[in-house]
N, C-alpha and C. Protein backbone atom coordinates (compact mmCIF):
# COMPACT_ATOMS: atom_id res chain seq x y z
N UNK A 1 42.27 19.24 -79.70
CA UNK A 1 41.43 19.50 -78.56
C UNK A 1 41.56 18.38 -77.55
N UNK A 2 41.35 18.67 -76.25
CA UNK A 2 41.65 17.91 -75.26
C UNK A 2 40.41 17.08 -74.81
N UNK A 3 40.38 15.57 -74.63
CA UNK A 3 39.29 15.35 -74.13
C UNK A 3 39.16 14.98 -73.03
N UNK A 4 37.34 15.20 -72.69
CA UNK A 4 37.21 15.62 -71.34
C UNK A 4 36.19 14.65 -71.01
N UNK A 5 36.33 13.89 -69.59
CA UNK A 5 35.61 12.99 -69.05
C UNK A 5 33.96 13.16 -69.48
N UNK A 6 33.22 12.29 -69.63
CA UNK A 6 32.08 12.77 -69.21
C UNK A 6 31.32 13.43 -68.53
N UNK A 7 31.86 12.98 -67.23
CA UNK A 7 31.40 13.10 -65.91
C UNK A 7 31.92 14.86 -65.18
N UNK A 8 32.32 14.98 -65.97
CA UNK A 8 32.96 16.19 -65.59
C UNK A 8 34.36 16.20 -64.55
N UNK A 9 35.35 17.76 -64.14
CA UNK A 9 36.18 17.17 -63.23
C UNK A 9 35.75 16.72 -62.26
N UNK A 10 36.71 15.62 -61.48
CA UNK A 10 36.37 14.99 -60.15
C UNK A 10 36.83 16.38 -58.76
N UNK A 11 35.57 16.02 -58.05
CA UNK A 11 36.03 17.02 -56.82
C UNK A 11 37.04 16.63 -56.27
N UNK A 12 37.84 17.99 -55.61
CA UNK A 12 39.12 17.65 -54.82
C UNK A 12 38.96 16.60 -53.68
N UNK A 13 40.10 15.97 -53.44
CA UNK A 13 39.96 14.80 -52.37
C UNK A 13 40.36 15.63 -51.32
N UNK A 14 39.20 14.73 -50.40
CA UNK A 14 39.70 15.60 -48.89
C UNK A 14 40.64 14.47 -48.56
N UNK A 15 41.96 15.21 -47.21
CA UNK A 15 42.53 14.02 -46.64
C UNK A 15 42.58 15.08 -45.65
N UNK A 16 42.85 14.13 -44.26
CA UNK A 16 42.90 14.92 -42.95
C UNK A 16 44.60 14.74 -42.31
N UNK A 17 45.49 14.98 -43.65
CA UNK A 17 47.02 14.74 -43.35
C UNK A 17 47.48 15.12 -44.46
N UNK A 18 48.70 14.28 -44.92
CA UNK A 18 49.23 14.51 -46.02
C UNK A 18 48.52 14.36 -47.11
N UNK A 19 48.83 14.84 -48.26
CA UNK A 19 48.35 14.66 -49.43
C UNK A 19 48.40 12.75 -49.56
N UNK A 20 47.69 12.68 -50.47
CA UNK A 20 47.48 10.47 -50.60
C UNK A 20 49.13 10.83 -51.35
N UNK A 21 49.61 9.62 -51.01
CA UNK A 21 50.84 9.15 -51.62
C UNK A 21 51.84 10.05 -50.98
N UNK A 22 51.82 11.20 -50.63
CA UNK A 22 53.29 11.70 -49.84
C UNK A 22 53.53 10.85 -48.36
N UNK A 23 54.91 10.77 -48.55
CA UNK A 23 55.46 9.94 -46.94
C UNK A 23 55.08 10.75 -45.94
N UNK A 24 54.62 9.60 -44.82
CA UNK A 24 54.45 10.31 -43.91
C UNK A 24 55.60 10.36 -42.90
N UNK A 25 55.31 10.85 -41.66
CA UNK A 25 56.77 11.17 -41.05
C UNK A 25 56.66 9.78 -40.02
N UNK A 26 57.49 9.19 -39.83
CA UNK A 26 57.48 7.47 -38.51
C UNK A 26 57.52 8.64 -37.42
N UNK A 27 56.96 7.94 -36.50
CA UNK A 27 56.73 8.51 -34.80
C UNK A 27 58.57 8.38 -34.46
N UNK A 28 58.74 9.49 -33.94
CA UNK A 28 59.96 9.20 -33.05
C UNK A 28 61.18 9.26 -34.05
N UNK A 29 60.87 9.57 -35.42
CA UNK A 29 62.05 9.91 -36.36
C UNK A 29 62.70 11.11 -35.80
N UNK A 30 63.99 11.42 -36.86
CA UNK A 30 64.34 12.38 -36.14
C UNK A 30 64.14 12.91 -37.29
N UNK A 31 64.72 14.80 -37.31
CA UNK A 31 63.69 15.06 -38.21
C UNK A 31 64.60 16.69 -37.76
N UNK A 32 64.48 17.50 -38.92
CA UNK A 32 65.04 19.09 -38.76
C UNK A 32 63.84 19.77 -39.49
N UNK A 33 64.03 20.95 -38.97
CA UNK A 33 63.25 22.04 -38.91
C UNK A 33 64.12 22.68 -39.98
N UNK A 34 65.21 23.16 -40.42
CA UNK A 34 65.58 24.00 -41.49
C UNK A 34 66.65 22.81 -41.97
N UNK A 35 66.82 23.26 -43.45
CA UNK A 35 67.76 22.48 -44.32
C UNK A 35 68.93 22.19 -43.64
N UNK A 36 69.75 23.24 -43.30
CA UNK A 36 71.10 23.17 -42.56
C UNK A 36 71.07 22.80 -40.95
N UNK A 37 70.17 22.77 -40.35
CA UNK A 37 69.79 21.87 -39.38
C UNK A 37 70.22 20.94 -38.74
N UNK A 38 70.65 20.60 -37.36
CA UNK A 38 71.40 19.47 -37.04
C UNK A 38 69.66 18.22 -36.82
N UNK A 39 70.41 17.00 -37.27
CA UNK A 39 68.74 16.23 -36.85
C UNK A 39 68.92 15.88 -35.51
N UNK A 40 67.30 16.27 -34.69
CA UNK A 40 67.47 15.75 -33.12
C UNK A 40 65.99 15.18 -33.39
N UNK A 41 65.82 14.26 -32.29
CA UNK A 41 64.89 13.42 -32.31
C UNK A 41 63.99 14.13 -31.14
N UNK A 42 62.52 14.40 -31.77
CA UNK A 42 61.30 14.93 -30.47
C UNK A 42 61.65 14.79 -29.20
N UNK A 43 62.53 13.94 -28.87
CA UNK A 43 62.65 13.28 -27.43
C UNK A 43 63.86 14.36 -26.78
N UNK A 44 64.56 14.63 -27.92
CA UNK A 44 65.51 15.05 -27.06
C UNK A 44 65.29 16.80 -27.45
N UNK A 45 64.58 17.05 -28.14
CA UNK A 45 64.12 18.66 -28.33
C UNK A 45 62.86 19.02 -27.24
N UNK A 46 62.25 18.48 -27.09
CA UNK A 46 61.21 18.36 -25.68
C UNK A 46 62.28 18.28 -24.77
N UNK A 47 63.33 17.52 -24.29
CA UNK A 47 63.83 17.77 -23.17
C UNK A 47 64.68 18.78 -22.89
N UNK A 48 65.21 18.85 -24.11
CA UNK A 48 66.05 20.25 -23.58
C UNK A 48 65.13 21.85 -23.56
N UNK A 49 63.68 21.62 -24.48
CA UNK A 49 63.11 22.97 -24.03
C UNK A 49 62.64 22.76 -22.32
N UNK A 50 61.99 21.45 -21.61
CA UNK A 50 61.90 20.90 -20.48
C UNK A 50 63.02 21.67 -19.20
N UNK A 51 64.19 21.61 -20.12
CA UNK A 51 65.03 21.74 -18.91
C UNK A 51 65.31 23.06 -19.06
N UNK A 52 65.50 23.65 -20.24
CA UNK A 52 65.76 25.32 -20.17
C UNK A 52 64.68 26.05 -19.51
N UNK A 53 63.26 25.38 -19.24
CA UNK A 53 62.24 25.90 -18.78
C UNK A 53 62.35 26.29 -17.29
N UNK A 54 62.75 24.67 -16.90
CA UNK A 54 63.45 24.49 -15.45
C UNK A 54 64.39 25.45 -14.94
N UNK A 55 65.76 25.91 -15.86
CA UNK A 55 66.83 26.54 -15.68
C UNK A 55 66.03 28.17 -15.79
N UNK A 56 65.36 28.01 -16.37
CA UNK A 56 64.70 29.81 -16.39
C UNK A 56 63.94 30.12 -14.82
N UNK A 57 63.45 29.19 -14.64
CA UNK A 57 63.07 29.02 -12.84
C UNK A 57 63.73 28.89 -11.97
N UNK A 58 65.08 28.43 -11.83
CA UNK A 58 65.51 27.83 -10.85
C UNK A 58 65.92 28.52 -9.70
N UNK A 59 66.00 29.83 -10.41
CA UNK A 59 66.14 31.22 -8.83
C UNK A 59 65.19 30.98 -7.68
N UNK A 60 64.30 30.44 -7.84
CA UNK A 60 63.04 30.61 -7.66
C UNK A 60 63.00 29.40 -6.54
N UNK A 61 63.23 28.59 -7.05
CA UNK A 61 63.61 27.26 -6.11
C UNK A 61 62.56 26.60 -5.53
N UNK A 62 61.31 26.89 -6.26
CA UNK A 62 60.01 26.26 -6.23
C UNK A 62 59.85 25.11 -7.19
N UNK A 63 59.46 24.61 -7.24
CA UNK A 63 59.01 23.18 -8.16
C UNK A 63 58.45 23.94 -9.06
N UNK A 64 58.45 23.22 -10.09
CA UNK A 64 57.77 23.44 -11.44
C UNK A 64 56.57 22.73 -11.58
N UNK A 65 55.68 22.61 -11.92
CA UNK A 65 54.11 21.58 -12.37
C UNK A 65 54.38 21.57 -13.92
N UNK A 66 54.09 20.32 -13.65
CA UNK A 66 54.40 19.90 -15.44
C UNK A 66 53.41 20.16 -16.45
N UNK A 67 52.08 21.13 -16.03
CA UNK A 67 51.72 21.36 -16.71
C UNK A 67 51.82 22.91 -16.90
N UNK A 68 52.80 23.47 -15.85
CA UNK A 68 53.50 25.10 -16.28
C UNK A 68 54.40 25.01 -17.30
N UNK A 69 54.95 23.99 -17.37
CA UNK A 69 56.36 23.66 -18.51
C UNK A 69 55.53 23.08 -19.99
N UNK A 70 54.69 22.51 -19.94
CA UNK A 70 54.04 22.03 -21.51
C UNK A 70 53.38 23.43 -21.58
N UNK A 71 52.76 24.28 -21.13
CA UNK A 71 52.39 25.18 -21.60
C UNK A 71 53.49 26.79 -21.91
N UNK A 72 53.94 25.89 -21.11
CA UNK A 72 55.30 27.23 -21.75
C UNK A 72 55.88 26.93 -22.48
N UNK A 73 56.17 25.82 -22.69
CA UNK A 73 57.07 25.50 -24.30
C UNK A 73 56.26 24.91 -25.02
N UNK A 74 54.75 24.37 -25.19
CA UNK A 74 54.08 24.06 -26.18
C UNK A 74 54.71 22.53 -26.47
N UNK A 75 54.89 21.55 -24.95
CA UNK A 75 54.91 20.51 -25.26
C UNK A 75 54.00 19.46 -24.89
N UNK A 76 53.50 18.54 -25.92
CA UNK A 76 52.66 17.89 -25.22
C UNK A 76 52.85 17.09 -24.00
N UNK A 77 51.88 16.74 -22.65
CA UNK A 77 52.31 16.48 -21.58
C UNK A 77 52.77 14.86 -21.31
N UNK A 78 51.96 14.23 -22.67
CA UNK A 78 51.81 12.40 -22.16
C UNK A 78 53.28 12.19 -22.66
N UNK A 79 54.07 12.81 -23.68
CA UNK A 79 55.91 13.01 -23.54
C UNK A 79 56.47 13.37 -22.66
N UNK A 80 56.26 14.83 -22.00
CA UNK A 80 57.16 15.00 -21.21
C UNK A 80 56.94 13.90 -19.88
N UNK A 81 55.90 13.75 -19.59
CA UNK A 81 56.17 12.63 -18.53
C UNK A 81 57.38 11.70 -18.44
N UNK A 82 57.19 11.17 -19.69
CA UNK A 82 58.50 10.25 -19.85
C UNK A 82 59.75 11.07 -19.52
N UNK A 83 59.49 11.78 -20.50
CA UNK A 83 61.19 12.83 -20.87
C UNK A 83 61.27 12.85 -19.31
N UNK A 84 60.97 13.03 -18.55
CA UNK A 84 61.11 14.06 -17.10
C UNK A 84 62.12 12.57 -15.87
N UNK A 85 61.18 11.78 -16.28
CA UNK A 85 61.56 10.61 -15.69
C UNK A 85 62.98 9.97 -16.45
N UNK A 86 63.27 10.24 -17.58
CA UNK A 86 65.11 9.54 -17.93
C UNK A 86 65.60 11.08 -17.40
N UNK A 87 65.14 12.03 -17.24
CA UNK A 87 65.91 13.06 -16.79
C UNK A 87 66.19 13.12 -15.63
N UNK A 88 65.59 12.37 -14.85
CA UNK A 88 65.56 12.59 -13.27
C UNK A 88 66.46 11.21 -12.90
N UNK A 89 66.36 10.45 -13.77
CA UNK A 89 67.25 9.12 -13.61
C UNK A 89 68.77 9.17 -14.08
N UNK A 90 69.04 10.31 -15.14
CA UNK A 90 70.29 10.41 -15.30
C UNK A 90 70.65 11.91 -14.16
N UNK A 91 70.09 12.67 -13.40
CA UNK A 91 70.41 13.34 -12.65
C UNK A 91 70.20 14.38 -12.66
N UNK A 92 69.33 15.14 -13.79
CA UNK A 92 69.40 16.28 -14.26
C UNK A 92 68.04 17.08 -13.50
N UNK A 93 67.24 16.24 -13.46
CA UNK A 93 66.10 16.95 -12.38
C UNK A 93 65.88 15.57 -11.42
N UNK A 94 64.95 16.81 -10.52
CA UNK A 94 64.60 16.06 -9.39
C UNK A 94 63.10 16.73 -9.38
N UNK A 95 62.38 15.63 -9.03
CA UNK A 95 60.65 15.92 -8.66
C UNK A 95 60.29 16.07 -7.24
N UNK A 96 59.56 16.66 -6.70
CA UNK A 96 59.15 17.03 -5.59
C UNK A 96 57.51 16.49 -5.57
N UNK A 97 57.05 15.84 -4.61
CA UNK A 97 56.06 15.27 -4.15
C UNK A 97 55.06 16.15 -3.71
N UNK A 98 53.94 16.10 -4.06
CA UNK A 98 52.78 17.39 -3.03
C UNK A 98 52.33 17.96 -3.88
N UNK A 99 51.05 18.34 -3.41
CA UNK A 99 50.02 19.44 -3.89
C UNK A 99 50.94 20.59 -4.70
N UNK A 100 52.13 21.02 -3.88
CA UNK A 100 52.68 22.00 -4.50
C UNK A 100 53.74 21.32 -5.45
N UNK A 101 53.74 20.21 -5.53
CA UNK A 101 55.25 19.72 -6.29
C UNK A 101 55.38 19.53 -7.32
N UNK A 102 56.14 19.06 -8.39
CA UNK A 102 56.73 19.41 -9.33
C UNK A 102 58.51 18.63 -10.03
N UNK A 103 58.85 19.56 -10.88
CA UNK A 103 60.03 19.66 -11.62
C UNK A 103 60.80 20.37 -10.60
N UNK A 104 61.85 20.00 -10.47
CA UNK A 104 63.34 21.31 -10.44
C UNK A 104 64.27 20.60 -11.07
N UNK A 105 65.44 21.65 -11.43
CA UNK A 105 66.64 21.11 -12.05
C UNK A 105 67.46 20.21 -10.58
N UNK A 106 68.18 19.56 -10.86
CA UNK A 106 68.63 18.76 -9.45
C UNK A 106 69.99 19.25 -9.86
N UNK A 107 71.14 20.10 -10.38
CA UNK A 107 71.99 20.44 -10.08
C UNK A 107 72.03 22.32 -11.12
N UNK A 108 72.53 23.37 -10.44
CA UNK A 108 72.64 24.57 -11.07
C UNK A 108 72.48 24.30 -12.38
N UNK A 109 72.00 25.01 -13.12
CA UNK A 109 72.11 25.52 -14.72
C UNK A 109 73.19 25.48 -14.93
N UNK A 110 74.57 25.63 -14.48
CA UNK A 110 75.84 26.26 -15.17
C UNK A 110 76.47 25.12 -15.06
N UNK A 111 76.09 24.02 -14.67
CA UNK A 111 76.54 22.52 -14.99
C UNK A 111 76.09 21.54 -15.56
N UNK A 112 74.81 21.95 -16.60
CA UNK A 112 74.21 20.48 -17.16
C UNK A 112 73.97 21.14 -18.98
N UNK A 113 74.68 20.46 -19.41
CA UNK A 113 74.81 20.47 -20.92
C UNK A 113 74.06 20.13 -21.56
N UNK A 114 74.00 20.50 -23.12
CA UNK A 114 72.69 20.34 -23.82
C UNK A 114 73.10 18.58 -24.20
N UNK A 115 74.85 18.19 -24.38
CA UNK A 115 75.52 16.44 -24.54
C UNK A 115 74.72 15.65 -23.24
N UNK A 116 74.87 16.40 -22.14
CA UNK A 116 73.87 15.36 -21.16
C UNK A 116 72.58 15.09 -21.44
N UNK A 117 71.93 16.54 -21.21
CA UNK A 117 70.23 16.12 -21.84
C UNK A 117 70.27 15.13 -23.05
N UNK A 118 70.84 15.03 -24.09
CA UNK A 118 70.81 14.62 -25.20
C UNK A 118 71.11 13.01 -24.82
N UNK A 119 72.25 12.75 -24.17
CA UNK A 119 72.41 11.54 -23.66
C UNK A 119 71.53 10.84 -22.49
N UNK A 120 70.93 11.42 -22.10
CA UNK A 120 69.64 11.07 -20.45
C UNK A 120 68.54 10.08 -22.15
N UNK A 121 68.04 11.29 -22.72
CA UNK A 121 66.77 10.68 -23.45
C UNK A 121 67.24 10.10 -24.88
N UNK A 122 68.80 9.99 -25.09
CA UNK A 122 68.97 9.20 -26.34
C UNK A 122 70.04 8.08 -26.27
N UNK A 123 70.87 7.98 -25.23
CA UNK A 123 71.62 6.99 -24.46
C UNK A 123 72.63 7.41 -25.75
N UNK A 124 74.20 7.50 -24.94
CA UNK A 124 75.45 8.00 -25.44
C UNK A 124 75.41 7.98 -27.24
N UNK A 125 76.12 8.79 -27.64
CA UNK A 125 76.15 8.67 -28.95
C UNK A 125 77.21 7.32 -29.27
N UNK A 126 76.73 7.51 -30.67
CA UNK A 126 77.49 6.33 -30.97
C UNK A 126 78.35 7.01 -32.29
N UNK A 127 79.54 5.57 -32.45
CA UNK A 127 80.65 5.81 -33.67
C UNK A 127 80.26 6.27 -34.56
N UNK A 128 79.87 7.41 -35.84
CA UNK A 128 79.44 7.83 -36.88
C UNK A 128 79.73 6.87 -38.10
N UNK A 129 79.02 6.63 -38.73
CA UNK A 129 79.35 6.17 -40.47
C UNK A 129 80.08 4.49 -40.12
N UNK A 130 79.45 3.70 -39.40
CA UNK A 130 80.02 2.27 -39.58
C UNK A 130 80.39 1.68 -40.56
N UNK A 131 79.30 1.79 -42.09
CA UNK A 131 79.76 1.25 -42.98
C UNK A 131 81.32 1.73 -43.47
N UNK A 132 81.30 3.44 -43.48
CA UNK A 132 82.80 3.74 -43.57
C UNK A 132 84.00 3.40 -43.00
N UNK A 133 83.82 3.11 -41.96
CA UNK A 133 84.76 2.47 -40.99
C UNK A 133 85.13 1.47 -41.10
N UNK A 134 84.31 0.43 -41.18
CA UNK A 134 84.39 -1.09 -41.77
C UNK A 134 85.02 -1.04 -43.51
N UNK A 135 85.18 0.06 -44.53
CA UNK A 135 85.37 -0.28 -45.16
C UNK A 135 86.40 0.81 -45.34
N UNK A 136 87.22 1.75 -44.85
CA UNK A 136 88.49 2.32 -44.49
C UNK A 136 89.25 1.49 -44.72
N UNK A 137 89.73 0.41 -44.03
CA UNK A 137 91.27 -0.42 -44.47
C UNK A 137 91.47 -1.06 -45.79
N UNK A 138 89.77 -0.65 -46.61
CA UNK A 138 90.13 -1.54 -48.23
C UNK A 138 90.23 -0.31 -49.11
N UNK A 139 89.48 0.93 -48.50
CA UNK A 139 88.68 2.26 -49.32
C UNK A 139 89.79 3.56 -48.62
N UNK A 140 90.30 3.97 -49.98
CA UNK A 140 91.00 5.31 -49.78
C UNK A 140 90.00 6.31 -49.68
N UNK A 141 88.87 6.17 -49.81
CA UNK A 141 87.47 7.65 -50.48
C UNK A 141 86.92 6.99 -49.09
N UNK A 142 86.95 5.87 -48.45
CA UNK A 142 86.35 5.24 -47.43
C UNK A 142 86.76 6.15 -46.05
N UNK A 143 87.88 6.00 -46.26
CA UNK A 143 88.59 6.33 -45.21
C UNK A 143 88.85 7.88 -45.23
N UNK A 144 89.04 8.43 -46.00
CA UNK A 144 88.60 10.57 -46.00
C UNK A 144 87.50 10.64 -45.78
N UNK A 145 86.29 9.77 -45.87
CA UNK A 145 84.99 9.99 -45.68
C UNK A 145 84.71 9.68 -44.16
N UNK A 146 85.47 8.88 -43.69
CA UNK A 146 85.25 8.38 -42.21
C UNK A 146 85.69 9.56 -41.55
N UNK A 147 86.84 9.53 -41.85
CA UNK A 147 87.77 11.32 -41.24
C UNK A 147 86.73 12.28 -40.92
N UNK A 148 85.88 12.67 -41.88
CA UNK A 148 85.32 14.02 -41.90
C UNK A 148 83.85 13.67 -41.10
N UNK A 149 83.35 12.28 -41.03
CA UNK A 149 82.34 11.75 -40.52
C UNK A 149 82.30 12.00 -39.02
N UNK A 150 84.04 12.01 -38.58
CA UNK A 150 84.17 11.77 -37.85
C UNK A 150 84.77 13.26 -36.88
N UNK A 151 85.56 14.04 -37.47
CA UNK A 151 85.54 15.26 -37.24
C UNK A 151 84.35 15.90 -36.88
N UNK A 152 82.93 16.06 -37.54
CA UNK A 152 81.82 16.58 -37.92
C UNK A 152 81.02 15.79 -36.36
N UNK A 153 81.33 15.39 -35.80
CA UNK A 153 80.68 14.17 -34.47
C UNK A 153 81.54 14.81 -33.76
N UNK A 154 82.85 15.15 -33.87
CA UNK A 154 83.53 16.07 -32.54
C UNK A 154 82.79 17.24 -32.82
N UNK A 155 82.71 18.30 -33.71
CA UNK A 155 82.56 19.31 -33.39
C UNK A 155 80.90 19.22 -32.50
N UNK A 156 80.47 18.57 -33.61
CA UNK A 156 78.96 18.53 -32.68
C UNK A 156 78.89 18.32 -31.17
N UNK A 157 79.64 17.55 -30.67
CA UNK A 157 80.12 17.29 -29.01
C UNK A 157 80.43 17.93 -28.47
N UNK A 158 81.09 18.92 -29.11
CA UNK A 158 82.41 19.93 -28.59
C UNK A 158 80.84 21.34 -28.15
N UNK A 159 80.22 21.41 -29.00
CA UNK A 159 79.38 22.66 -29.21
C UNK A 159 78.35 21.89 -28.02
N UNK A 160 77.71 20.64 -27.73
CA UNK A 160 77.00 20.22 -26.99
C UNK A 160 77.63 20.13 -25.39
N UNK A 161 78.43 19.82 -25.89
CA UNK A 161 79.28 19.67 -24.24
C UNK A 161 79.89 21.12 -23.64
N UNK A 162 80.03 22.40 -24.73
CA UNK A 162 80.15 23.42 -24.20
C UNK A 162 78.92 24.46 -23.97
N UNK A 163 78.09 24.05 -24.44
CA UNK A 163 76.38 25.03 -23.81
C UNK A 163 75.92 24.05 -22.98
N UNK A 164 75.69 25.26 -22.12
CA UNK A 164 74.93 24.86 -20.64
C UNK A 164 73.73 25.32 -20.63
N UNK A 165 72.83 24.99 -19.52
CA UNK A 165 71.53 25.41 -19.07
C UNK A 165 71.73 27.04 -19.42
N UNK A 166 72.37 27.51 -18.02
CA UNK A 166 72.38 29.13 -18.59
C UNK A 166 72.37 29.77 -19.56
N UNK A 167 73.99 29.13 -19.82
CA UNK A 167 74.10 30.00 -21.80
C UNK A 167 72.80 29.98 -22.25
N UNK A 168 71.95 29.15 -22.59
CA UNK A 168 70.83 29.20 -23.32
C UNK A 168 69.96 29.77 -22.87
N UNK A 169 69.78 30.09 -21.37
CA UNK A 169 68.50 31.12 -20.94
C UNK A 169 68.93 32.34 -21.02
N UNK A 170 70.36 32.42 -20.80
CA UNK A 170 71.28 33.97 -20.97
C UNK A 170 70.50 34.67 -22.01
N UNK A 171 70.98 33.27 -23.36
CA UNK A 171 70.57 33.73 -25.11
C UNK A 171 69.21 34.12 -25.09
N UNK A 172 68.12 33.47 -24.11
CA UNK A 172 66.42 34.22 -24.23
C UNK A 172 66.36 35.03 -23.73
N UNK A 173 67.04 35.45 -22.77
CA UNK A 173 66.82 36.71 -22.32
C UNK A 173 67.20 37.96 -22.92
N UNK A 174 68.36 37.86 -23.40
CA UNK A 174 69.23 39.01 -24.49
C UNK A 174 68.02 38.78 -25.74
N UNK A 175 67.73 37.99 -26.33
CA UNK A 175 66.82 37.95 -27.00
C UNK A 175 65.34 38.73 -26.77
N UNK A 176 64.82 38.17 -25.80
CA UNK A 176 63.58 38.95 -25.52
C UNK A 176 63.70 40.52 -24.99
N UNK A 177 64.99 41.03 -24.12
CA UNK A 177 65.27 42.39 -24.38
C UNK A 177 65.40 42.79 -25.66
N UNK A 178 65.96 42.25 -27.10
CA UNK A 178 66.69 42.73 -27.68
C UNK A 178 64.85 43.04 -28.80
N UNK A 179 64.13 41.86 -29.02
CA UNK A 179 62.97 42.02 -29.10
C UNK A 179 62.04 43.09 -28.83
N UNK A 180 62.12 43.24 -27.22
CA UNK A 180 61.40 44.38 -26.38
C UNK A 180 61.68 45.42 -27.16
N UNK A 181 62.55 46.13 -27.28
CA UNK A 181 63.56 47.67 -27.27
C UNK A 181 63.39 47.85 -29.49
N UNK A 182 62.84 46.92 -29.95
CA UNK A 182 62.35 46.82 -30.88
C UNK A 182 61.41 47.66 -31.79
């Protein structure tokens, strides 16, 4: 037979987060949403929903209010502030002054890549797998491992540097028809 406290069981612990003892997540980690997942950091997933928001407007050629864009993509606003400002500094929008002003994209949709956004709010990528690299000219397993480290960083470039603003509002729109007709 099993024995049992006096006191009887203890009530469940409240916590207003994680369970006690599970890790929590660091601010500003980067972090995926599904297993197979590429990791992007909040900063740069806020900006590119930021700018596809922009690119879904831009017919329009009115300014955006930054609080039409956090509520359309469900981002909080005391980020995008920032985000908006390395975006407007690497070229990708431009703000407009006034009662009526706002966001716009500062060059067409069909010229600003998801590799730019990514580079405005995460500054250029860098060499993949250093330790591999540094240890390639002693390591045969070093150096196939750098290879593929390094392959796997082109393709990712290759796929970033070939979607644009459009392509991706193209994809919501075929989407939300394809949804509709549902």
């Amino acid at each position: 037979s099993a024995v049992r406290p006096a006191h009887g069981p203890s009530p469940p612990m409240k916590t207003n987060g994680p369970v006690a003892g599970a890790a929590r997540p660091k601010r500003n980690a980067a972090f995926t949403r599904e297993a197979d997942s590429m990791r992007l950091t909040a900063r740069t997933e806020y900006a590119a929903l930021a700018a596809v928001e922009l690119a879904r407007r831009a017919a329009a050629d009115a300014p955006v209010g930054l609080r039409t864009i956090c509520e359309a993509q469900h981002v909080p606003s005391r980020f995008l502030v920032h985000i908006l400002l390395e975006l407007k500094r690497a070229g990708i929008v431009a703000s407009v002054r006034g009662a009526s002003g706002g966001y716009r994209l500062a060059r067409p949709p069909e010229t600003i890549t998801l590799q730019e956004i990514r580079d405005a709010v995460e500054g250029p990528s860098e060499t993949p797998a250093p330790l591999t690299s540094e240890l390639a000219p002693t390591s045969r397993d070093a150096a196939v491992l750098r290879d593929a480290w390094l392959a796997a960083a082109r393709a990712q470039a290759e796929i970033l540097e070939g979607t644009t603003l459009a392509d991706l509002v193209a994809r919501s729109r075929a989407q939300a028809e394809a949804m509709y007709y549902i």
